[in-house]
Structure formats: structure tokens, C-alpha cells
PDB file of N, CA and C in Angstrom:
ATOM      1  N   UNK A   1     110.981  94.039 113.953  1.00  0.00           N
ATOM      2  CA  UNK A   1     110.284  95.239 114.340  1.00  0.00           C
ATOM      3  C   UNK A   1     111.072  95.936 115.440  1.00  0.00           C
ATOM      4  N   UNK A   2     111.243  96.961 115.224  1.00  0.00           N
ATOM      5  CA  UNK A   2     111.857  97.576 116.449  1.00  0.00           C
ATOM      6  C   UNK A   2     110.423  98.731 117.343  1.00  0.00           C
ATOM      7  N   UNK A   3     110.441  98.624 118.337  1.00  0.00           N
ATOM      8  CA  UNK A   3     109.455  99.310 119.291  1.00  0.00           C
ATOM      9  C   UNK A   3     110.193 100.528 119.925  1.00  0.00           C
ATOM     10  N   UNK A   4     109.843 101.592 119.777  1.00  0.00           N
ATOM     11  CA  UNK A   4     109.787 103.535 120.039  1.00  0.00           C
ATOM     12  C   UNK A   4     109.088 103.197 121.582  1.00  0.00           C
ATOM     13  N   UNK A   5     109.747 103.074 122.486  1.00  0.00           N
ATOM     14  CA  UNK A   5     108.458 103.882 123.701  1.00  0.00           C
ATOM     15  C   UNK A   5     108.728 105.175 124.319  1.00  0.00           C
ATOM     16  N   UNK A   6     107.796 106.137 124.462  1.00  0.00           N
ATOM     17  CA  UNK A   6     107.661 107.403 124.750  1.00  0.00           C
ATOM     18  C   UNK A   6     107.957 107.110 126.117  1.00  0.00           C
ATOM     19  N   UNK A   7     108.793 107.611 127.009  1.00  0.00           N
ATOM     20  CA  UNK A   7     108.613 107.422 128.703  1.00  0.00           C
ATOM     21  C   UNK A   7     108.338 108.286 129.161  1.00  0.00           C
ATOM     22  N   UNK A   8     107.257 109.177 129.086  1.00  0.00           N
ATOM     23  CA  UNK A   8     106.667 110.153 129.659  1.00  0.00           C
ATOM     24  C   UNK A   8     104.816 109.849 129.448  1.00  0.00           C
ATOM     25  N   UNK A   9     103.900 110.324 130.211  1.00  0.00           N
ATOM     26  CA  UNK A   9     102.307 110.345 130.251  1.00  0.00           C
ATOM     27  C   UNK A   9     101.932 111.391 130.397  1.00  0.00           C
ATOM     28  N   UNK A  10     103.426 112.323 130.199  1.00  0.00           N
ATOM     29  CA  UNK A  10     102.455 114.095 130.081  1.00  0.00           C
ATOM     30  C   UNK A  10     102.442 114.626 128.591  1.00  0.00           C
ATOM     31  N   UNK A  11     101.088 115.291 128.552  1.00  0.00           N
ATOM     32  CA  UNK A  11     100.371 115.614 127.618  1.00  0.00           C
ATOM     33  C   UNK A  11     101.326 116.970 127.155  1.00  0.00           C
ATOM     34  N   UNK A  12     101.512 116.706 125.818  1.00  0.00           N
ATOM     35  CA  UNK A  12     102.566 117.664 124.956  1.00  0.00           C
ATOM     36  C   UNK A  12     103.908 117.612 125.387  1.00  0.00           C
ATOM     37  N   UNK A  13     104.479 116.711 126.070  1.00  0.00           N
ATOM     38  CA  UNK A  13     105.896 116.545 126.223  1.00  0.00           C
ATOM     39  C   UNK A  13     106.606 117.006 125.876  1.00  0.00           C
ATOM     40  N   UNK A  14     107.817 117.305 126.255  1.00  0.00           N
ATOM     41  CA  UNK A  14     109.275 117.001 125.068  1.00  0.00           C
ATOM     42  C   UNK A  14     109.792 115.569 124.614  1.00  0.00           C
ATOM     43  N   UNK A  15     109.362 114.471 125.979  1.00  0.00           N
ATOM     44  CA  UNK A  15     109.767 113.256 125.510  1.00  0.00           C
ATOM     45  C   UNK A  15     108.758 112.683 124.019  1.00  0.00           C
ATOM     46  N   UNK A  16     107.590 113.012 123.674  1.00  0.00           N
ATOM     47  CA  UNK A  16     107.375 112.799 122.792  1.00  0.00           C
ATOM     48  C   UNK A  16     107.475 113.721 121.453  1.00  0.00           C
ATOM     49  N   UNK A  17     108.063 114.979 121.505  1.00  0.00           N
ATOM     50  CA  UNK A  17     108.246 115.383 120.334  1.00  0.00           C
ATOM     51  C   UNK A  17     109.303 114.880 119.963  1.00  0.00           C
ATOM     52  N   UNK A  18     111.188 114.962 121.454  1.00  0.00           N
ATOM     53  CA  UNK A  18     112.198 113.664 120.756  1.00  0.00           C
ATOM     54  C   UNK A  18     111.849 112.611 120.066  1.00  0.00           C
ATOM     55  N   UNK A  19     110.659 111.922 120.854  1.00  0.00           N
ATOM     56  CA  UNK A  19     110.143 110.383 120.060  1.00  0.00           C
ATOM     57  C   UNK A  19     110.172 110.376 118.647  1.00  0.00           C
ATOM     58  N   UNK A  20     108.866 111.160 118.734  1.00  0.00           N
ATOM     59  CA  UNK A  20     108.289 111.819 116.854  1.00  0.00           C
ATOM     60  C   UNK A  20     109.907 111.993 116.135  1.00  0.00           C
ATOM     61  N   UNK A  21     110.961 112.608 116.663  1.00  0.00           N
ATOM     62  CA  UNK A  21     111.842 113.102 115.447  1.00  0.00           C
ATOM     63  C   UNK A  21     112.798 111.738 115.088  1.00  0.00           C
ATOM     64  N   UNK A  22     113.037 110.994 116.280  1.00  0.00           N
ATOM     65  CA  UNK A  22     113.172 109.854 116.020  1.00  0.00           C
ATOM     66  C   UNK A  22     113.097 108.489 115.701  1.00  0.00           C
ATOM     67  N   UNK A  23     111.258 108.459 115.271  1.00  0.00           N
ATOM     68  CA  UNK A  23     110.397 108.003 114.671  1.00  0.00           C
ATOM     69  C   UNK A  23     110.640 108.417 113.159  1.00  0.00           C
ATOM     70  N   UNK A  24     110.423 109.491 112.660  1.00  0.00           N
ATOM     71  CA  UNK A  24     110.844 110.062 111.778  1.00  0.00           C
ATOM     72  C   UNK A  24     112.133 109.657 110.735  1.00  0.00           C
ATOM     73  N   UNK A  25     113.110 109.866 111.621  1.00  0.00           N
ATOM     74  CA  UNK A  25     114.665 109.037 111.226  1.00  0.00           C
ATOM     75  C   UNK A  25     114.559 107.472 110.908  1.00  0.00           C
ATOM     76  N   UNK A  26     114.298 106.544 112.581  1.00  0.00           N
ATOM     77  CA  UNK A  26     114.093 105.321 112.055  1.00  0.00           C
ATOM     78  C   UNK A  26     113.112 104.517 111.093  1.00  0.00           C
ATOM     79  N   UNK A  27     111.951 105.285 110.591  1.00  0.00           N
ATOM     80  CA  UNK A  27     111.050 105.172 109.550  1.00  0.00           C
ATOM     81  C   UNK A  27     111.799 105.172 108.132  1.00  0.00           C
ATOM     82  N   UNK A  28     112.999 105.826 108.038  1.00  0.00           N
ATOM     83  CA  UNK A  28     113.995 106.292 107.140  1.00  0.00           C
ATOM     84  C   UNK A  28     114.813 104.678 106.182  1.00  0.00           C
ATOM     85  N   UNK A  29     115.108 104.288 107.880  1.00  0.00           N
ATOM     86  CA  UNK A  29     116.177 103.308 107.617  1.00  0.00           C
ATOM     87  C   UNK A  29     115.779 101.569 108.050  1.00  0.00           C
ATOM     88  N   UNK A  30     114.566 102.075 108.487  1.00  0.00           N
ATOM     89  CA  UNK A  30     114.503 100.758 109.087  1.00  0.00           C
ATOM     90  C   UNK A  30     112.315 100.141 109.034  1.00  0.00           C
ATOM     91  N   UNK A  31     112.225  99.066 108.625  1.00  0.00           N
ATOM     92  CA  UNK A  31     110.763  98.526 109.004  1.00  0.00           C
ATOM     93  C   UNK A  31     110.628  97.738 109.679  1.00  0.00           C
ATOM     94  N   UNK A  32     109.643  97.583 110.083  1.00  0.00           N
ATOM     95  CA  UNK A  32     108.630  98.007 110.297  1.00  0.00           C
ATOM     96  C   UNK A  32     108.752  98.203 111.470  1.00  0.00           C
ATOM     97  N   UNK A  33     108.407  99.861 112.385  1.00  0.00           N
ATOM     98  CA  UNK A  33     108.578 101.024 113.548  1.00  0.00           C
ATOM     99  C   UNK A  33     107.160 101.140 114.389  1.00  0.00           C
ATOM    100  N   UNK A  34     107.188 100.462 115.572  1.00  0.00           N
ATOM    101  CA  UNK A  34     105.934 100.307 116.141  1.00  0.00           C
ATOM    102  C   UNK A  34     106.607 101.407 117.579  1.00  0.00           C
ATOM    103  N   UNK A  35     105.233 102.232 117.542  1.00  0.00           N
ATOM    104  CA  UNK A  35     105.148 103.661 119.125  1.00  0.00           C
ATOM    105  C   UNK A  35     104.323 102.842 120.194  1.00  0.00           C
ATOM    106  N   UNK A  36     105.140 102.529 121.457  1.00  0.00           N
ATOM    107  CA  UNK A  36     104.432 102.745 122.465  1.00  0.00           C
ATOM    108  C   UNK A  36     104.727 104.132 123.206  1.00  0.00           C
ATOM    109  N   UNK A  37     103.441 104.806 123.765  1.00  0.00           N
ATOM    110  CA  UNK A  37     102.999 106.268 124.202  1.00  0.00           C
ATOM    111  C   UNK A  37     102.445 106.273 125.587  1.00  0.00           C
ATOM    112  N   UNK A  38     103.054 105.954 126.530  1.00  0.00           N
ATOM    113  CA  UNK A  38     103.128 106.020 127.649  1.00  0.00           C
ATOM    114  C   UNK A  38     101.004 106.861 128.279  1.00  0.00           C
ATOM    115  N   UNK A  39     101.172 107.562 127.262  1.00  0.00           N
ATOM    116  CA  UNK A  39     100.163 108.660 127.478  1.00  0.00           C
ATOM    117  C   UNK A  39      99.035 107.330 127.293  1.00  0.00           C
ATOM    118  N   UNK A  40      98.998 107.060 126.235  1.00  0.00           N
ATOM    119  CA  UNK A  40      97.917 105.835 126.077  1.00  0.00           C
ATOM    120  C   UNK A  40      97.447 104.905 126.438  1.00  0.00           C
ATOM    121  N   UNK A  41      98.345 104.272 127.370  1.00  0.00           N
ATOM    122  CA  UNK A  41      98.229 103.676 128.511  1.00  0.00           C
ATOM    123  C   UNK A  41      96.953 103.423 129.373  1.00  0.00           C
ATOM    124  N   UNK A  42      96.378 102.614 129.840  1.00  0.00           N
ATOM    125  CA  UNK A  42      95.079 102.822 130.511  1.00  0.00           C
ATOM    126  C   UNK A  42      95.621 103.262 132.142  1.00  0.00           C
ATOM    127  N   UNK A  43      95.315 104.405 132.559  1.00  0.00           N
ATOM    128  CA  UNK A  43      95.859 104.504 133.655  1.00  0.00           C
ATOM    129  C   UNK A  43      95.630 103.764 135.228  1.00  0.00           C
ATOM    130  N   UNK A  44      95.005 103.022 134.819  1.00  0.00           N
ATOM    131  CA  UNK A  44      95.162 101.895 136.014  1.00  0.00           C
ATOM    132  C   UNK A  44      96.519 101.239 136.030  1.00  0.00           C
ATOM    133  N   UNK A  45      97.229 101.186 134.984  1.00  0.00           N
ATOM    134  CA  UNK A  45      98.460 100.202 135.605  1.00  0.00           C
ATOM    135  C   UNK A  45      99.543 100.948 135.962  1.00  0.00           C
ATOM    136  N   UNK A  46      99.005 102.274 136.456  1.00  0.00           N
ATOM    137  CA  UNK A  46     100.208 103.274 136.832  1.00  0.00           C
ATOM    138  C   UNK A  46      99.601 103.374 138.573  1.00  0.00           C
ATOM    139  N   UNK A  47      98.672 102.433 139.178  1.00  0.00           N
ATOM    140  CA  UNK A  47      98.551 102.495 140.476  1.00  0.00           C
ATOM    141  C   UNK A  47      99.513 101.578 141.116  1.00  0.00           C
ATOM    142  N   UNK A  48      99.833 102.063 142.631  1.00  0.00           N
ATOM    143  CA  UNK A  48     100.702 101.497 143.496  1.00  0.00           C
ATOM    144  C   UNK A  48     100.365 100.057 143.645  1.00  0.00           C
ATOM    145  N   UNK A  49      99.326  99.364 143.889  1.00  0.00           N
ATOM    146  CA  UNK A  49      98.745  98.331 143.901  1.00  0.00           C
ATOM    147  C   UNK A  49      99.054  97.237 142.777  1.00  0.00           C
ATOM    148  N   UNK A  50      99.456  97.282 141.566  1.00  0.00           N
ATOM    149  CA  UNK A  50     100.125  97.055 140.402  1.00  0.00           C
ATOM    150  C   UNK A  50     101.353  96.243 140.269  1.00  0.00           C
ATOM    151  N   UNK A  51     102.027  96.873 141.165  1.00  0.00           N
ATOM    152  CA  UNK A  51     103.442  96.996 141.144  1.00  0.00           C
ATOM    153  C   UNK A  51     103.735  95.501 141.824  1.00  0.00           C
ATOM    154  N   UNK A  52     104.258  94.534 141.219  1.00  0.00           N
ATOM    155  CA  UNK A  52     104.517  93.311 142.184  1.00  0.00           C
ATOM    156  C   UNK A  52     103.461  92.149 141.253  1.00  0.00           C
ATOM    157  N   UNK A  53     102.306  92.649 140.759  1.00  0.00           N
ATOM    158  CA  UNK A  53     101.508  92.051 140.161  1.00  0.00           C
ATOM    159  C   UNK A  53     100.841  92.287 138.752  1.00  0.00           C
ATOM    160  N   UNK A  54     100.830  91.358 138.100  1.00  0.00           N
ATOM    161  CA  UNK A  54     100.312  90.834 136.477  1.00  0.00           C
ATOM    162  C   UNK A  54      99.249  91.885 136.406  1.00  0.00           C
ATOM    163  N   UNK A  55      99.119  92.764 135.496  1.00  0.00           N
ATOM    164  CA  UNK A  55      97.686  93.464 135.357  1.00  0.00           C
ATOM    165  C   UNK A  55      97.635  92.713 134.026  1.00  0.00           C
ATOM    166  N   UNK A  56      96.665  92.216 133.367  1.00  0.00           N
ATOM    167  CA  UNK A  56      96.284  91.626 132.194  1.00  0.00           C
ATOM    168  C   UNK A  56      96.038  92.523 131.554  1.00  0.00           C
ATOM    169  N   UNK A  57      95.714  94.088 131.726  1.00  0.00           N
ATOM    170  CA  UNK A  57      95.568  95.183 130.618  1.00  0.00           C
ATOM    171  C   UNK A  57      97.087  95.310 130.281  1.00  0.00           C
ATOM    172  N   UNK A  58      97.995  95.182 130.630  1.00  0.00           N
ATOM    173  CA  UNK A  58      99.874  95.200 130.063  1.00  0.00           C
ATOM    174  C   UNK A  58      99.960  94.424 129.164  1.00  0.00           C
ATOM    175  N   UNK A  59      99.127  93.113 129.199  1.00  0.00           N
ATOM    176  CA  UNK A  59      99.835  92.392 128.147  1.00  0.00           C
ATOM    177  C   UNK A  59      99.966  92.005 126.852  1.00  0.00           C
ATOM    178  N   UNK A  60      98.998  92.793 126.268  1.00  0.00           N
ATOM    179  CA  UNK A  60      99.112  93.760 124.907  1.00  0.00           C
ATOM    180  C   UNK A  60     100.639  94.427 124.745  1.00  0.00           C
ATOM    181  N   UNK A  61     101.217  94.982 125.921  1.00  0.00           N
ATOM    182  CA  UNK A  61     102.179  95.896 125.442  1.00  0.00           C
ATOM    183  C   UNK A  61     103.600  95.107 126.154  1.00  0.00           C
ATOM    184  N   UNK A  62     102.988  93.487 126.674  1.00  0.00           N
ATOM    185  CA  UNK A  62     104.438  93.333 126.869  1.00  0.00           C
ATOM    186  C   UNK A  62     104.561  91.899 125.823  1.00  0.00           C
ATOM    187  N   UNK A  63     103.549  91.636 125.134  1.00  0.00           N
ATOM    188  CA  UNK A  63     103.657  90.899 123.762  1.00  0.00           C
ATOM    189  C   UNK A  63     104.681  91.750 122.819  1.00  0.00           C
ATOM    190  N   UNK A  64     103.768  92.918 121.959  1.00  0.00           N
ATOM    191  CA  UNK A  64     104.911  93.771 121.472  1.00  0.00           C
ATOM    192  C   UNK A  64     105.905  93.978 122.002  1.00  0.00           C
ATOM    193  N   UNK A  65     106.448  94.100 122.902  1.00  0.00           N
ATOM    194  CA  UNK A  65     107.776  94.054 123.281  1.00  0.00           C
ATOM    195  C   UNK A  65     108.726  93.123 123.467  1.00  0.00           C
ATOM    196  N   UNK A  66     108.340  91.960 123.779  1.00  0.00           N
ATOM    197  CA  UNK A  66     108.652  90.713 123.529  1.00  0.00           C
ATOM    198  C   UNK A  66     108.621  90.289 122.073  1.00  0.00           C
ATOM    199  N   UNK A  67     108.335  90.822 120.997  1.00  0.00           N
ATOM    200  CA  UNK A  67     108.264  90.173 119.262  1.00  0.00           C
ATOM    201  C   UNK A  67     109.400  90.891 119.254  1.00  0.00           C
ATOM    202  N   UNK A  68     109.652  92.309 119.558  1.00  0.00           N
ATOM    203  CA  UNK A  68     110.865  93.215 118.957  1.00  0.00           C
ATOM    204  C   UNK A  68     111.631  92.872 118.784  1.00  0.00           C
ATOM    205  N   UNK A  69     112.538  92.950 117.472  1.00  0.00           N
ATOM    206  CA  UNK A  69     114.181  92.827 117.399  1.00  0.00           C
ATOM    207  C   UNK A  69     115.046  94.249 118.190  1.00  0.00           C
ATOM    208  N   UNK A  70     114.289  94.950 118.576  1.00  0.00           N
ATOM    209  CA  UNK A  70     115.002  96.233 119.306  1.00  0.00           C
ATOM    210  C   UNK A  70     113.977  97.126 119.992  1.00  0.00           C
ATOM    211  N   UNK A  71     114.694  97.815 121.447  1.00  0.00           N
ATOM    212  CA  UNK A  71     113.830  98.845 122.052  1.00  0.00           C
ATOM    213  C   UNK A  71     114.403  99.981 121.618  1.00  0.00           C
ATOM    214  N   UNK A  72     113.776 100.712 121.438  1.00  0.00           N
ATOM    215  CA  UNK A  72     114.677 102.210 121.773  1.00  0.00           C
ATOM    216  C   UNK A  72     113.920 102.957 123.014  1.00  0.00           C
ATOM    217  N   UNK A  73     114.269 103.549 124.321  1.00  0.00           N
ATOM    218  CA  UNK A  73     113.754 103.653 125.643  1.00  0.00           C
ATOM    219  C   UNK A  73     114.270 105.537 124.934  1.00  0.00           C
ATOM    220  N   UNK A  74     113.175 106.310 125.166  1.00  0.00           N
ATOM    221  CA  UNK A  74     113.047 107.993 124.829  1.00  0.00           C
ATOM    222  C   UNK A  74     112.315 108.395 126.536  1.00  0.00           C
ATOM    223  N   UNK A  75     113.419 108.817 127.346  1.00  0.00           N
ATOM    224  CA  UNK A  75     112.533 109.109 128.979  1.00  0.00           C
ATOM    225  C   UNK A  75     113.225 110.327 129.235  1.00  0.00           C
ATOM    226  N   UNK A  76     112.944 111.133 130.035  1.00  0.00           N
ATOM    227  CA  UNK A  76     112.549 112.151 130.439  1.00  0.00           C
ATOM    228  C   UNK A  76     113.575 112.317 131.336  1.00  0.00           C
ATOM    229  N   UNK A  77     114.062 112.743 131.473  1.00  0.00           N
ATOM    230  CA  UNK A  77     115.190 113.291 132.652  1.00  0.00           C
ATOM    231  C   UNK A  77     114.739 114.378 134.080  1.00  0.00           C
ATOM    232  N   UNK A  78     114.887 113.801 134.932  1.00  0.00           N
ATOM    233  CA  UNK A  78     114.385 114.967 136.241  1.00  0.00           C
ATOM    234  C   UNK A  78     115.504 115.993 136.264  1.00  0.00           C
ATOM    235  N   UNK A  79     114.786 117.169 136.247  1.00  0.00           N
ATOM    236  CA  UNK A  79     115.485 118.486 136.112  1.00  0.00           C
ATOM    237  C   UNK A  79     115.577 118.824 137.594  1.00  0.00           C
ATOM    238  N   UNK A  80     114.819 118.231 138.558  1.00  0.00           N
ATOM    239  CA  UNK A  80     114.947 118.455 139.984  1.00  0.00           C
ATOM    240  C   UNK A  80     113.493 119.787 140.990  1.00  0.00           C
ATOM    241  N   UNK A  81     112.694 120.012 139.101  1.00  0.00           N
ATOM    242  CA  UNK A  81     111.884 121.313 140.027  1.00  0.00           C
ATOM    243  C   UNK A  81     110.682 120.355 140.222  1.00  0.00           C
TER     244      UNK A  81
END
């Protein structure tokens, strides 16, 4: 399985329309294509408090990531504004 993660949690992105087109492609050539969507995320594990420590709502998404034969990382670049 290879795992897509979106690295963005803003709503209508560009990092997820790149995702989608490259979802698209690797759906083409390759099975079975699992999306993690940053957006979907329960937003508790995006608090400061987190950071250093196990949230048990992650580990749903660090199982799937751990089965993968491949990541592909789709993130967002700071433009600086």
C-alpha cells in the first residue's frame, strides 16, 4: 500500500488539489492508494501540549503508516505572506 498525505488542514487548498492529481496518477499504476488529509484530523492533536507526547487519537494514522510500502509527503511551501 502506498499512503498520499495531504500536508496542509486548510480548507480548499492547493496542497490538496496537487494530492487529488496525484492520487489520480498513482491509482493508474499502482494498488492499493490510501489518503491521509491533514484536514480530517481531529484537531486536538494539532495542540502545543501534544507535542513530546502519545495522543492515542494518532494511532489510527500511525498504524497506516507503519503497514505502507511507501509515503508520498504533498506539503505546502511558505510563500513568506
Amino acid at each position: 500500500m502506498i499512503t498520499v498525505i495531504a500536508g496542509s488542514d486548510r480548507k480548499d487548498s492547493y496542497t490538496l488539489k496537487v494530492t487529488n492529481l496525484a492520487l489520480n496518477f498513482l491509482k493508474k499504476i499502482y494498488s492499493p492508494i490510501q489518503l491521509i488529509d491533514l484536514q480530517q484530523f481531529p484537531h486536538e492533536l494539532f495542540r502545543p501540549e501534544n507535542y513530546g507526547n502519545q495522543n492515542p487519537q494518532f494511532k489510527p494514522y500511525q498504524d497506516l503508516i507503519l503497514k505502507s510500502h511507501g509515503i508520498l509527503l504533498i506539503i505546502p511551501e511558505y510563500n513568506g505572506s
